[in-house]
N, C-alpha and C. Protein backbone atom coordinates (compact mmCIF):
# COMPACT_ATOMS: atom_id res chain seq x y z
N UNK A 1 -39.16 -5.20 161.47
CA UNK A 1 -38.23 -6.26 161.77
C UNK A 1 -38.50 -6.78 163.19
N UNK A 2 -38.50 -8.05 163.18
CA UNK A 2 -38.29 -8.54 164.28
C UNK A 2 -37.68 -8.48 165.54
N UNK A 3 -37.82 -8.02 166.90
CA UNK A 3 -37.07 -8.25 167.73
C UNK A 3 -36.27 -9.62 167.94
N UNK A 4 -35.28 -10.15 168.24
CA UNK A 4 -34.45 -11.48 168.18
C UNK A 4 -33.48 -11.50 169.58
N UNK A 5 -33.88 -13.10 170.06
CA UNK A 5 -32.71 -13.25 171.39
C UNK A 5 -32.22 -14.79 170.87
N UNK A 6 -31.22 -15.11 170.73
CA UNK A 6 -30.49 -16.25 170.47
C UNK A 6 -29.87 -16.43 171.74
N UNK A 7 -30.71 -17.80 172.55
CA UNK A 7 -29.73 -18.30 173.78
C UNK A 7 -29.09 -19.60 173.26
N UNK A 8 -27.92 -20.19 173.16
CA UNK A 8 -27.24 -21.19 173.29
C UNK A 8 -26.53 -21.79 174.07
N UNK A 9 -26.87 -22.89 174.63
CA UNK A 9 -26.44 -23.60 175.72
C UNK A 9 -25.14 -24.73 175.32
N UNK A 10 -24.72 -24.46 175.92
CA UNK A 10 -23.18 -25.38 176.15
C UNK A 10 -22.52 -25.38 177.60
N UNK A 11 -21.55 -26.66 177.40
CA UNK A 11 -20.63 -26.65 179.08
C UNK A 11 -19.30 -26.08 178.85
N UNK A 12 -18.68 -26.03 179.90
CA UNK A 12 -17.01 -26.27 179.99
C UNK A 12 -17.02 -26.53 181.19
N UNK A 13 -16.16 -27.76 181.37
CA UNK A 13 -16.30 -28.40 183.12
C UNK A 13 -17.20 -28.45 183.89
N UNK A 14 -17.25 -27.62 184.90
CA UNK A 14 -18.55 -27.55 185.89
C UNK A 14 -19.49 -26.34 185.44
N UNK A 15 -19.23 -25.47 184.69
CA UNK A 15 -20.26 -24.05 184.35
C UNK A 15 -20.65 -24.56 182.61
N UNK A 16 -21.82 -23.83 183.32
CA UNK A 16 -22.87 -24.02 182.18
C UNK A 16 -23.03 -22.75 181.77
N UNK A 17 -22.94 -23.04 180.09
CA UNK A 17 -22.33 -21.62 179.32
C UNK A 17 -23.39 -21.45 178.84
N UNK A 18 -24.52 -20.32 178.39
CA UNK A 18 -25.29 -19.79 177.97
C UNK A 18 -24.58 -18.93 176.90
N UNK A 19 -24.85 -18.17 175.42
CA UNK A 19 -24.23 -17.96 174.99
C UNK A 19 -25.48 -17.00 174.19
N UNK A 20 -25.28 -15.36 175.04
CA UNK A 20 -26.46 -14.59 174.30
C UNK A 20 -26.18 -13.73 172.64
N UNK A 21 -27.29 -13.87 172.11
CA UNK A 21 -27.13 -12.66 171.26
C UNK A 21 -28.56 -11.79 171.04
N UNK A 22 -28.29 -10.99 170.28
CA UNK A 22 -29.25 -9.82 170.31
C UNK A 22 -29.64 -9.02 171.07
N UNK A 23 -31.27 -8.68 170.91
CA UNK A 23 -31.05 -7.73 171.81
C UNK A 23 -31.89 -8.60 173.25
N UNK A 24 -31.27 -7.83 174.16
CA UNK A 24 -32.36 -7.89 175.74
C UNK A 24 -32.99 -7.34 176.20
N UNK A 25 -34.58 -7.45 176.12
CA UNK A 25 -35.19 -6.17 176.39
C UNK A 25 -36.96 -7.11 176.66
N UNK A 26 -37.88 -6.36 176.91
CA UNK A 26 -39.27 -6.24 177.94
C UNK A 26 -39.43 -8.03 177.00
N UNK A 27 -39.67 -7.85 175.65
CA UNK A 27 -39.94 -8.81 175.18
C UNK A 27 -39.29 -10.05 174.74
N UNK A 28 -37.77 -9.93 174.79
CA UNK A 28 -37.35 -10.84 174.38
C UNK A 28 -36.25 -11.55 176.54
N UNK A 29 -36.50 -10.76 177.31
CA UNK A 29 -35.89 -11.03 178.48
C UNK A 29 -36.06 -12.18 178.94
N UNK A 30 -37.65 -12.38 178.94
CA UNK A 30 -38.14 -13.84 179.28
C UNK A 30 -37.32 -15.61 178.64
N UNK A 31 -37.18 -15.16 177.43
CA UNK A 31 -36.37 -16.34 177.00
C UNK A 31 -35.07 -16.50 177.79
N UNK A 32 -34.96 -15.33 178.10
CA UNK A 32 -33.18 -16.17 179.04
C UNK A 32 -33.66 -16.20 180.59
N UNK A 33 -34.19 -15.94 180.82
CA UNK A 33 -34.91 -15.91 182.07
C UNK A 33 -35.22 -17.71 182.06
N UNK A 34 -35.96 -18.30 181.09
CA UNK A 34 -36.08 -19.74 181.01
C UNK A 34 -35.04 -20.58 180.99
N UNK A 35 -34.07 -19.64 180.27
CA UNK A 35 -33.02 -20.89 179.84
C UNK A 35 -31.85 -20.98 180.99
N UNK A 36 -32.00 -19.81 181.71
CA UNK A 36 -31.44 -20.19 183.06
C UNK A 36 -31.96 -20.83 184.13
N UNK A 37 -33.23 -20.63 184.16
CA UNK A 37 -34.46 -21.54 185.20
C UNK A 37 -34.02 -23.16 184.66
N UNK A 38 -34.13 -23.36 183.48
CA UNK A 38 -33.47 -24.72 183.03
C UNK A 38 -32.30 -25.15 183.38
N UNK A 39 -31.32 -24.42 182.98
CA UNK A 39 -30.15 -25.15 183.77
C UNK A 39 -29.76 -25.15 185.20
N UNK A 40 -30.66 -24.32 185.77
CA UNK A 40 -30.37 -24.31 187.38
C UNK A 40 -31.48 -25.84 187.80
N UNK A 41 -32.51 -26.05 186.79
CA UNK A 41 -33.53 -27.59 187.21
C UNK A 41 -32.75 -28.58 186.52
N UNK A 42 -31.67 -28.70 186.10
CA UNK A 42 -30.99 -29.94 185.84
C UNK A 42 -29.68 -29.56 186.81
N UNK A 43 -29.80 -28.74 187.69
CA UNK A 43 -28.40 -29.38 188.70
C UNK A 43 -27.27 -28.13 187.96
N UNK A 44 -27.77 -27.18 187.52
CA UNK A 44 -26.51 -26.62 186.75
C UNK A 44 -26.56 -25.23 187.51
N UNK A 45 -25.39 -25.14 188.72
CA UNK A 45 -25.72 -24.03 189.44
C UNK A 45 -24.38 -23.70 189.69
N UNK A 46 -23.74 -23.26 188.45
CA UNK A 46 -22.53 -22.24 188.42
C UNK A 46 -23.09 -22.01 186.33
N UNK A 47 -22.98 -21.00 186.47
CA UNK A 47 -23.34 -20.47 185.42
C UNK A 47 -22.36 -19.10 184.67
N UNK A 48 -22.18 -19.31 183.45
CA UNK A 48 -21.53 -18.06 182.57
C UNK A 48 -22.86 -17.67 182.00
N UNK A 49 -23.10 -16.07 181.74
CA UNK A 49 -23.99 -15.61 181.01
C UNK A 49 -22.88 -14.35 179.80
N UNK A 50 -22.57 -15.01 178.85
CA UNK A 50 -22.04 -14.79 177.29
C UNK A 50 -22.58 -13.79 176.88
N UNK A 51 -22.30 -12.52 177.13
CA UNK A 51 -23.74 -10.84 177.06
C UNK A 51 -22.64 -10.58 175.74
N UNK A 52 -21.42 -11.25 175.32
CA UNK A 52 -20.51 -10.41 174.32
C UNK A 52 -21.27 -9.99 172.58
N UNK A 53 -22.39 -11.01 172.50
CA UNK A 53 -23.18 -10.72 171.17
C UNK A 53 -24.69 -9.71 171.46
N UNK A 54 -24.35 -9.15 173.00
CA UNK A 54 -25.61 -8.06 173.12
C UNK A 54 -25.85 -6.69 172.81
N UNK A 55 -26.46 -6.60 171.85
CA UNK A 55 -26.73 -5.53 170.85
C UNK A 55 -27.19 -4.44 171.75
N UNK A 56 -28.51 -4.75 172.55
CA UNK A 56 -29.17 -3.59 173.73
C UNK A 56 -29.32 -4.35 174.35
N UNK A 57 -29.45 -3.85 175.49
CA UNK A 57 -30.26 -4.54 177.20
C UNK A 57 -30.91 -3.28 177.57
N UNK A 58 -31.86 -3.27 178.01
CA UNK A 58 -33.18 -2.25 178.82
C UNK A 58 -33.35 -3.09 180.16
N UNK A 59 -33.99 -2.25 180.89
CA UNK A 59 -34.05 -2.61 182.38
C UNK A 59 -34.73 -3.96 182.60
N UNK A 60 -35.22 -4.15 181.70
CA UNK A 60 -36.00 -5.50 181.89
C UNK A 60 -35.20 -6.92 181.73
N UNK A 61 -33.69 -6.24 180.84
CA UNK A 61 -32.70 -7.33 181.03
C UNK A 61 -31.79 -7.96 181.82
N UNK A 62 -31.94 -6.27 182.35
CA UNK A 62 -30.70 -5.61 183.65
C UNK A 62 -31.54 -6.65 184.55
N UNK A 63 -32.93 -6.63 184.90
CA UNK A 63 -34.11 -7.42 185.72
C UNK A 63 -33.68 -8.98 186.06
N UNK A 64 -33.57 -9.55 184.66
CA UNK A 64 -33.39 -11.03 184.41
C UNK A 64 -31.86 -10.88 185.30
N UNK A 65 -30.76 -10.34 184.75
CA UNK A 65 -29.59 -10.08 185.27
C UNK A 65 -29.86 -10.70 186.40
N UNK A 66 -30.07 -9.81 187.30
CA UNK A 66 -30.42 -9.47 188.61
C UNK A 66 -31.03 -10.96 189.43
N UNK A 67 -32.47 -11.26 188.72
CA UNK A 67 -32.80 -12.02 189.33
C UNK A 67 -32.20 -13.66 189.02
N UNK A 68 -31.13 -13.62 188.02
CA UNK A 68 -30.33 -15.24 187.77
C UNK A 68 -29.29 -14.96 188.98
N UNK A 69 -28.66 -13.76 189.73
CA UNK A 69 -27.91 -13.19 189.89
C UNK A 69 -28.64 -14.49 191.72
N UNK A 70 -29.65 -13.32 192.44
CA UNK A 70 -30.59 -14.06 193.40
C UNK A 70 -30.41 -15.15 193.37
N UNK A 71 -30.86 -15.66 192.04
CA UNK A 71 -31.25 -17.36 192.18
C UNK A 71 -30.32 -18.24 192.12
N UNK A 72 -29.15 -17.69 191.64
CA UNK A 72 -27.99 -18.75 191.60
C UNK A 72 -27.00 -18.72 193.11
N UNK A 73 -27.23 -17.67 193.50
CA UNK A 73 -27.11 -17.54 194.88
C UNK A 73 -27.61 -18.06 196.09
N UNK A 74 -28.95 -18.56 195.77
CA UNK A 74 -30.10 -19.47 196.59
C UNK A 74 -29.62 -20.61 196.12
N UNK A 75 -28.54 -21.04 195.11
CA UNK A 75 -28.31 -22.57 195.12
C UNK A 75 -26.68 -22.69 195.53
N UNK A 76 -26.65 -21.31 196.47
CA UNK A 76 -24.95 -21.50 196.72
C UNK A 76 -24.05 -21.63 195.49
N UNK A 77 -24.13 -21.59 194.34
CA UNK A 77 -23.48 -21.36 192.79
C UNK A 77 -22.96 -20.28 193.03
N UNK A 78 -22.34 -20.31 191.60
CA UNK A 78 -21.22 -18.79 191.34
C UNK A 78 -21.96 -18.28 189.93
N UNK A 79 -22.38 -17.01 189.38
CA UNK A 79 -22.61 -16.27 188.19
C UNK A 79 -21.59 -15.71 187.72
N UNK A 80 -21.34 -15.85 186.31
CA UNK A 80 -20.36 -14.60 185.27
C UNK A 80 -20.68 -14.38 184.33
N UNK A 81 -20.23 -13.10 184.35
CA UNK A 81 -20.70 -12.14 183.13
C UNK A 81 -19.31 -12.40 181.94
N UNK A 82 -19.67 -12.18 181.20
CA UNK A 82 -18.76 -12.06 179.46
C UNK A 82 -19.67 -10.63 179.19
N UNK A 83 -18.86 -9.62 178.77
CA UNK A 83 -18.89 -8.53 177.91
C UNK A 83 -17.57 -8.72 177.26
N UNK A 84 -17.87 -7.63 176.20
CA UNK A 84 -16.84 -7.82 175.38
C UNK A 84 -15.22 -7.67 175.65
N UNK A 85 -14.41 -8.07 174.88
CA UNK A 85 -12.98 -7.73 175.24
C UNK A 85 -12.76 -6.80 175.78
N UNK A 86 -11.56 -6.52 175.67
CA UNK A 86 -10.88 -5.41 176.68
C UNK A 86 -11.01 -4.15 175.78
N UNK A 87 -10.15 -4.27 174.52
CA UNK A 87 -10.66 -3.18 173.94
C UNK A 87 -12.03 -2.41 173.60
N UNK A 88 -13.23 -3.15 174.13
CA UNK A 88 -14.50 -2.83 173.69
C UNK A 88 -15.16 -2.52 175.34
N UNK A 89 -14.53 -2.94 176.03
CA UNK A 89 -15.53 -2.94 177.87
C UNK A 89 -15.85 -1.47 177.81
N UNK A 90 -15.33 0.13 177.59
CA UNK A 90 -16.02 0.70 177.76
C UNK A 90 -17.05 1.26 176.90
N UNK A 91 -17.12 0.25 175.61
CA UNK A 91 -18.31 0.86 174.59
C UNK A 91 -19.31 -0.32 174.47
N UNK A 92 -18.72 -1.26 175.47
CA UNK A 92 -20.08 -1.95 175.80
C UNK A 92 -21.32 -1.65 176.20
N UNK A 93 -22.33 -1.80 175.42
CA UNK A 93 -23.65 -1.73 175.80
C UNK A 93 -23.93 -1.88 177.43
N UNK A 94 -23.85 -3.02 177.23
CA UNK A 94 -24.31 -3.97 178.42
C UNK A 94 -23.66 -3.40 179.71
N UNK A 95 -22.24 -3.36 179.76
CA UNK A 95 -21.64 -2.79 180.54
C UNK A 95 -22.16 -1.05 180.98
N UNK A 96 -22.57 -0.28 180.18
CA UNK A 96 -22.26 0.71 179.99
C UNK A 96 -24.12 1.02 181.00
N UNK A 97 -25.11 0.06 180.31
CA UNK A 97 -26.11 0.23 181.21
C UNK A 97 -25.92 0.16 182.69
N UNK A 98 -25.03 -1.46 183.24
CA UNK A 98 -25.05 -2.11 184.51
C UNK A 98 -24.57 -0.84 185.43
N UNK A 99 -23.53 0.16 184.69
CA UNK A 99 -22.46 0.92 185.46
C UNK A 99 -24.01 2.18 185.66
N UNK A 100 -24.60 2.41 184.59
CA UNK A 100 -25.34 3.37 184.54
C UNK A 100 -26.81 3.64 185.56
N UNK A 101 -26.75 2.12 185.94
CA UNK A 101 -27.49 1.89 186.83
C UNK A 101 -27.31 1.51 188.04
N UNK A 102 -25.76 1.58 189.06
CA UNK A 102 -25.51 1.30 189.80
C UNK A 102 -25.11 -0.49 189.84
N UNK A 103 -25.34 -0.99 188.90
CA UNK A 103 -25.35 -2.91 189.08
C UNK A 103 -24.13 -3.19 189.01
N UNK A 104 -23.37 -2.63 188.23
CA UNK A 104 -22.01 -3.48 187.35
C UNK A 104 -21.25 -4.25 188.60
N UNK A 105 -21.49 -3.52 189.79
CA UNK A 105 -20.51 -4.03 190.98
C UNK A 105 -20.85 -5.19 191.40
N UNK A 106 -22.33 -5.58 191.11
CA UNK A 106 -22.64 -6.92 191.83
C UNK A 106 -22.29 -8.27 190.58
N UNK A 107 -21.73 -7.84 189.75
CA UNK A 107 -21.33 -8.92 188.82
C UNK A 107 -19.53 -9.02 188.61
N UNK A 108 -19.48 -10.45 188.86
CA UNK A 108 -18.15 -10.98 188.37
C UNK A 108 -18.39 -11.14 186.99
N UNK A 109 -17.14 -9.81 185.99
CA UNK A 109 -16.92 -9.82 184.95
C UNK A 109 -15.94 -10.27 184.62
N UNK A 110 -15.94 -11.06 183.15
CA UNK A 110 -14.97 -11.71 182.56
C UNK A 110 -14.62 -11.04 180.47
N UNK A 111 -13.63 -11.56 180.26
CA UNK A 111 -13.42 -11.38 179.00
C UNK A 111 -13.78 -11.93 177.70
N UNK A 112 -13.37 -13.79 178.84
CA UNK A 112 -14.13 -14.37 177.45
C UNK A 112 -14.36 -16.19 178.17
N UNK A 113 -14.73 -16.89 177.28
CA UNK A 113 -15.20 -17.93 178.15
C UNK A 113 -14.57 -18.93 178.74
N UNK A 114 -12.80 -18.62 178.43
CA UNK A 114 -11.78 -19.73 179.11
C UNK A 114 -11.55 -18.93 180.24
N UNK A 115 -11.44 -17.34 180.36
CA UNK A 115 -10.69 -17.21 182.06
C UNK A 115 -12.21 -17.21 182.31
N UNK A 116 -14.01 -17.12 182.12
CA UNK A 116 -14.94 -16.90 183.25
C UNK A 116 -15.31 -18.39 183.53
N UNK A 117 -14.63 -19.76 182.94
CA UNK A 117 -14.35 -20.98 183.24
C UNK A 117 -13.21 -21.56 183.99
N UNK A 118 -12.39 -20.59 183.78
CA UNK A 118 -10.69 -20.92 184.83
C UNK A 118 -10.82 -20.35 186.37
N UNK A 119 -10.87 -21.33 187.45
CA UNK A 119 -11.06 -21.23 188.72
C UNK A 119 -9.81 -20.08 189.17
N UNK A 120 -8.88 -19.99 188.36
CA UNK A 120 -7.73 -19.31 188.71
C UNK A 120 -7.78 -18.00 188.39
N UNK A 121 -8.85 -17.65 187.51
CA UNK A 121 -9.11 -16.42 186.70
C UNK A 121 -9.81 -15.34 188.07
N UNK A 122 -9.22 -14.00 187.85
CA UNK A 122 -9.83 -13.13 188.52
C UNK A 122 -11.25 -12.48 187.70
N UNK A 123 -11.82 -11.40 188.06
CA UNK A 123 -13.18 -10.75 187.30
C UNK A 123 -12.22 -9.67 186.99
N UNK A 124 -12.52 -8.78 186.14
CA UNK A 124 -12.09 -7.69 185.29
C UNK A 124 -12.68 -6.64 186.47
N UNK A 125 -11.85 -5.65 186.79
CA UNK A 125 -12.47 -4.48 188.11
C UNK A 125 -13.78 -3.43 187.25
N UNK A 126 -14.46 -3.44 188.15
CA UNK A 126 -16.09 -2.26 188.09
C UNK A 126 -15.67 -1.48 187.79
């Protein structure tokens, strides 16, 4: 079977919603790696990254993470994370790597894509 990354792009107001699924990993990382290089070259430098349909992430995703994390920072923008609801944050994958690897702290986490779009919305605590 195929490895599979589904990125989908959409707005809400000023953030540009990316909307992942599958898995994230050595081979499929690069595709979101592009599709954020894209919306940061059309002017789109506040960004949601939608991790709630991520099956695995390996370090090479945690990588991309990291470096949209840098780059949206070099355009003075804001990054957010979506993992899953509340009832699911500690059997999140995604989550469960970032914490496992020391990262989770450098990301503003959210629940879902109206509060990591609501200026009023806080991040969910590390």
């Amino acid at each position: 079977m195929a490895v599979t990354l589904k990125v989908t792009y959409g707005e809400r107001g000023e953030w540009a919603v990316l909307q992942v699924a599958g898995e994230l990993d050595l081979v499929t990382s690069p595709v979101l790696r592009q599709r954020v290089h894209d919306a940061v070259a059309d002017g789109r430098h506040r960004v949601v990254l939608d991790l709630s349909e991520v099956l695995f992430c390996d370090s090479s995703g945690v990588g991309v993470l990291i470096a949209t994390r840098r780059l949206i920072r070099s355009c003075r923008g804001g990054l957010r994370l979506i993992l899953p609801g509340r009832s699911a944050v500690e059997g999140s994958h995604v989550n469960r790597v970032l914490a496992a690897l020391g990262v989770r702290r450098l990301f503003d986490v959210y629940a879902d894509v109206v509060s990591a779009t609501d200026e009023e919305s806080r991040p969910l605590s590390a």
